[in-house]
C-alpha atoms as a PDB file:
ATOM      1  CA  UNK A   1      90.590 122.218  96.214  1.00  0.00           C
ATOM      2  CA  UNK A   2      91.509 123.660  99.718  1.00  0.00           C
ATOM      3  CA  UNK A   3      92.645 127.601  99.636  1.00  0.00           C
ATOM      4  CA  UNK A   4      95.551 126.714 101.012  1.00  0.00           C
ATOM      5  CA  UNK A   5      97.057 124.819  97.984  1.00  0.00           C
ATOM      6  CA  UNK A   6      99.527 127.711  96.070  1.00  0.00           C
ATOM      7  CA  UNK A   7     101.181 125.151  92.870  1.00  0.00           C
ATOM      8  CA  UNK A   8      99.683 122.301  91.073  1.00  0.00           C
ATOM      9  CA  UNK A   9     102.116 119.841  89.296  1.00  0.00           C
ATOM     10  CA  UNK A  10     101.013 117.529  86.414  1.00  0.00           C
ATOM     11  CA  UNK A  11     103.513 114.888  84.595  1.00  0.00           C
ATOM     12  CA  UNK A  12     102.732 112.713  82.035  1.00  0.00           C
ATOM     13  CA  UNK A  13     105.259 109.745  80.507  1.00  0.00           C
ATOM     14  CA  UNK A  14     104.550 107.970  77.103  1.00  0.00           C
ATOM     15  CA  UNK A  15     102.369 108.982  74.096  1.00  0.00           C
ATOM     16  CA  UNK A  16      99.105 110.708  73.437  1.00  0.00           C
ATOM     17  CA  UNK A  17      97.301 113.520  73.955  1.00  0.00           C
ATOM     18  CA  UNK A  18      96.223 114.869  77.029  1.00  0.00           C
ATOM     19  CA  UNK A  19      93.834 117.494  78.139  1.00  0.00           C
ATOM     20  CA  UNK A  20      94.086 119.681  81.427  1.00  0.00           C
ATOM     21  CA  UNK A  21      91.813 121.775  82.906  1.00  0.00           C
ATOM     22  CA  UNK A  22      91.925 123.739  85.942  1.00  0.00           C
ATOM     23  CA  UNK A  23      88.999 126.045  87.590  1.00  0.00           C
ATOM     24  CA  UNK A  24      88.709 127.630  90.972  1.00  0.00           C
ATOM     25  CA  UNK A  25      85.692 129.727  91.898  1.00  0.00           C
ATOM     26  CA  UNK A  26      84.807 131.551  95.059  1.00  0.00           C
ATOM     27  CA  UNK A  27      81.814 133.036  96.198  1.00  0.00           C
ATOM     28  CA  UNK A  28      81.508 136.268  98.566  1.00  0.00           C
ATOM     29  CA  UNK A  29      79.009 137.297 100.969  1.00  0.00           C
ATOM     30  CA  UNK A  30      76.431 139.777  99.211  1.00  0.00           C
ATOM     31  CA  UNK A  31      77.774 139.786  96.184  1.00  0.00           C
ATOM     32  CA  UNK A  32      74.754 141.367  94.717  1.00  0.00           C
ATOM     33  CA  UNK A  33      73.897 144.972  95.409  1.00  0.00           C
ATOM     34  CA  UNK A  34      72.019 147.803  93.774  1.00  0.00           C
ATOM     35  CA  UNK A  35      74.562 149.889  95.377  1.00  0.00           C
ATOM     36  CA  UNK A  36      77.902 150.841  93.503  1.00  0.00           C
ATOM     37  CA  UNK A  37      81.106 150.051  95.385  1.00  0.00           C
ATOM     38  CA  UNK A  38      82.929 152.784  93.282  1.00  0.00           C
ATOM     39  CA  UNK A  39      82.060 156.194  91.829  1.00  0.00           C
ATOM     40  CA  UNK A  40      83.935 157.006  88.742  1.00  0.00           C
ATOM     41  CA  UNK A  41      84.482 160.551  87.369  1.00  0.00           C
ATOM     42  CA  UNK A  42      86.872 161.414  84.197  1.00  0.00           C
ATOM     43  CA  UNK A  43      87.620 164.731  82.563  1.00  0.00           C
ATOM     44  CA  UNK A  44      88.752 165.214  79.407  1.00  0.00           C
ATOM     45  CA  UNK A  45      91.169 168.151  79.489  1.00  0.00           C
ATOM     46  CA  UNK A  46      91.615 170.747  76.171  1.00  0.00           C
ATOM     47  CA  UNK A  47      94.237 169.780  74.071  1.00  0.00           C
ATOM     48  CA  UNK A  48      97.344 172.314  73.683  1.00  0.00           C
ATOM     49  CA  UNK A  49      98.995 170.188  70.985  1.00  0.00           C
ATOM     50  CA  UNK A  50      97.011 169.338  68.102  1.00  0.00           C
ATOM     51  CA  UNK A  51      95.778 165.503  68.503  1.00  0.00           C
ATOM     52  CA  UNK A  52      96.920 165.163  72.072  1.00  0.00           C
ATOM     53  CA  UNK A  53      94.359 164.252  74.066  1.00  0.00           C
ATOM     54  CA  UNK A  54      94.526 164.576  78.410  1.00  0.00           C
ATOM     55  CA  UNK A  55      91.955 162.183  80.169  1.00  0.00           C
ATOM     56  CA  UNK A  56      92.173 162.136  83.855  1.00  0.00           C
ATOM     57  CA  UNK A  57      89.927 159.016  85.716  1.00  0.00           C
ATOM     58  CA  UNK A  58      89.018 159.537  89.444  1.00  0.00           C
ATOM     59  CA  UNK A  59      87.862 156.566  91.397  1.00  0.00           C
ATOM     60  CA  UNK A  60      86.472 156.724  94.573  1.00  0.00           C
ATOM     61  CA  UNK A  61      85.572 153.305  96.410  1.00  0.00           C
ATOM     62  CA  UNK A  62      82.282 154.328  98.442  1.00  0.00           C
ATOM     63  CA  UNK A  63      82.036 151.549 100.957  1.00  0.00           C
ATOM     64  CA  UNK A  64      84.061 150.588 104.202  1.00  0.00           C
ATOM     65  CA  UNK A  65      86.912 147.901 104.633  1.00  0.00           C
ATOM     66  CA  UNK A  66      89.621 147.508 102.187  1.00  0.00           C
ATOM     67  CA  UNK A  67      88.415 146.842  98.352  1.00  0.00           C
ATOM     68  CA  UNK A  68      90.652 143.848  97.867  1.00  0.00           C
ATOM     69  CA  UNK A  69      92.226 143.681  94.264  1.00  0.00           C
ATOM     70  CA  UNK A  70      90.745 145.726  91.778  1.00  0.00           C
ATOM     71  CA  UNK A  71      91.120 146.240  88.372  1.00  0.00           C
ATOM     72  CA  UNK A  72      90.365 149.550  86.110  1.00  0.00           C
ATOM     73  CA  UNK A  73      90.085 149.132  82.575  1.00  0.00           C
ATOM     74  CA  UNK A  74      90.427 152.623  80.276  1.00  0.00           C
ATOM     75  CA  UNK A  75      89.127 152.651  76.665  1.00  0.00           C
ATOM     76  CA  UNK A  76      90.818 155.366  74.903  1.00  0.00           C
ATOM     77  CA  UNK A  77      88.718 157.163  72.344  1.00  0.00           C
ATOM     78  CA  UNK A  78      88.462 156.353  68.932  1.00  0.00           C
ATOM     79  CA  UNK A  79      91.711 157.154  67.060  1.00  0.00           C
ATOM     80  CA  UNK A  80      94.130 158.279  70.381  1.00  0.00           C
ATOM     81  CA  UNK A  81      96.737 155.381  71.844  1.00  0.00           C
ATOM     82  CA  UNK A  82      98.003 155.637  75.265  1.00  0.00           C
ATOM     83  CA  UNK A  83     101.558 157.687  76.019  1.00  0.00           C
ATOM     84  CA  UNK A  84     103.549 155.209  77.456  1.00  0.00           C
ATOM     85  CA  UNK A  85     105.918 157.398  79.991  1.00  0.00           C
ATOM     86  CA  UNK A  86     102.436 159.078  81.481  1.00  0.00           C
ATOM     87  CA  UNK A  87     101.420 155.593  82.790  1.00  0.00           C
ATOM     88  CA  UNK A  88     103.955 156.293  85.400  1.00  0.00           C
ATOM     89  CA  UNK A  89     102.016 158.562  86.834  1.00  0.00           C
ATOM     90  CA  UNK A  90      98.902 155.859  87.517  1.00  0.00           C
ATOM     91  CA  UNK A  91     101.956 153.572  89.155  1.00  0.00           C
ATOM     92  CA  UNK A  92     102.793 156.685  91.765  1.00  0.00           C
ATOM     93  CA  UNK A  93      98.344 156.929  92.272  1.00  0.00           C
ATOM     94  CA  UNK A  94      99.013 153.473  94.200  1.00  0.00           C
ATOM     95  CA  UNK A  95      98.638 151.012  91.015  1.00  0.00           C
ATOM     96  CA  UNK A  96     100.574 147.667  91.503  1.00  0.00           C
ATOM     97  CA  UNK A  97     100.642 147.482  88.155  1.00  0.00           C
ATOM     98  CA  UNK A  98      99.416 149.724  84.298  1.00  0.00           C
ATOM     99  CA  UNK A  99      99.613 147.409  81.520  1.00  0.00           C
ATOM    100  CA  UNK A 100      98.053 148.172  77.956  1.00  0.00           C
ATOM    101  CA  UNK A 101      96.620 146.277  75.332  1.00  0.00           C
ATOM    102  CA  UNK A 102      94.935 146.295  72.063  1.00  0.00           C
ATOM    103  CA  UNK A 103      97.911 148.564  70.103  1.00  0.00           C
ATOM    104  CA  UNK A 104      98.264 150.793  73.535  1.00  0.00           C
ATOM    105  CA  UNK A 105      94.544 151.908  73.130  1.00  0.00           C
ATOM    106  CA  UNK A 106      92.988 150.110  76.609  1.00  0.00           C
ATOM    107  CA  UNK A 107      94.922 151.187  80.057  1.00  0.00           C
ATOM    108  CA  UNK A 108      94.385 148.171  82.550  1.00  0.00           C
ATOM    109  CA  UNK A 109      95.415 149.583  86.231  1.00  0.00           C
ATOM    110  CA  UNK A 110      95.435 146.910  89.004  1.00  0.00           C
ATOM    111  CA  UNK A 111      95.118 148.318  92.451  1.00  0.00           C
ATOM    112  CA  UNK A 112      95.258 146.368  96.021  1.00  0.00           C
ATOM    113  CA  UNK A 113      93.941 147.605  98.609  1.00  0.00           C
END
């Protein structure tokens, strides 16, 4: 399937059962590397409110040219869920878009550049 093909119809008249499929796969140059693209860093900052926990994540991308998409996936610890209205501040880091999942205890960041 050429890159340049952005929607794929299928339509189907009568009875039955049908089964679609649909993969697309792409390859880069040098995928494989013993050396990390990214270094990450947290810190987990004291609590000043009994069962509040403060995690920052710092990601630096170490090599040159633009990353492309990227996507950051948080685990929370153990017990802690993620406060909803402090995802805005991962949106004004550059994030196209902070989702959660798994009860609000994973933060899933996707960046672009």
């Amino acid at each position: 399937m050429s890159s340049q093909i952005k929607n794929v119809t299928l339509k189907a008249t009568g009875e039955g059962t049908a089964i679609t499929q649909l993969s697309w796969q792409y390859n880069t140059v040098n995928a494989s590397t013993n050396e990390p693209s990214f270094k990450i860093r947290y810190e987990i900052e004291e609590a000043t409110i009994e069962n509040i926990l403060s995690m920052n994540v710092y990601i630096s991308y170490l090599k040159k040219g633009a990353t492309g998409m990227t996507v950051i996936k948080v685990t929370l610890p153990s017990g802690y869920i993620a406060d909803l209205e402090a995802l805005d501040d991962v949106k004004k880091s550059g994030a196209k878009r902070v989702e959660t999942q798994n009860e609000n205890t994973i933060i899933v960041a996707y960046f672009d550049e």
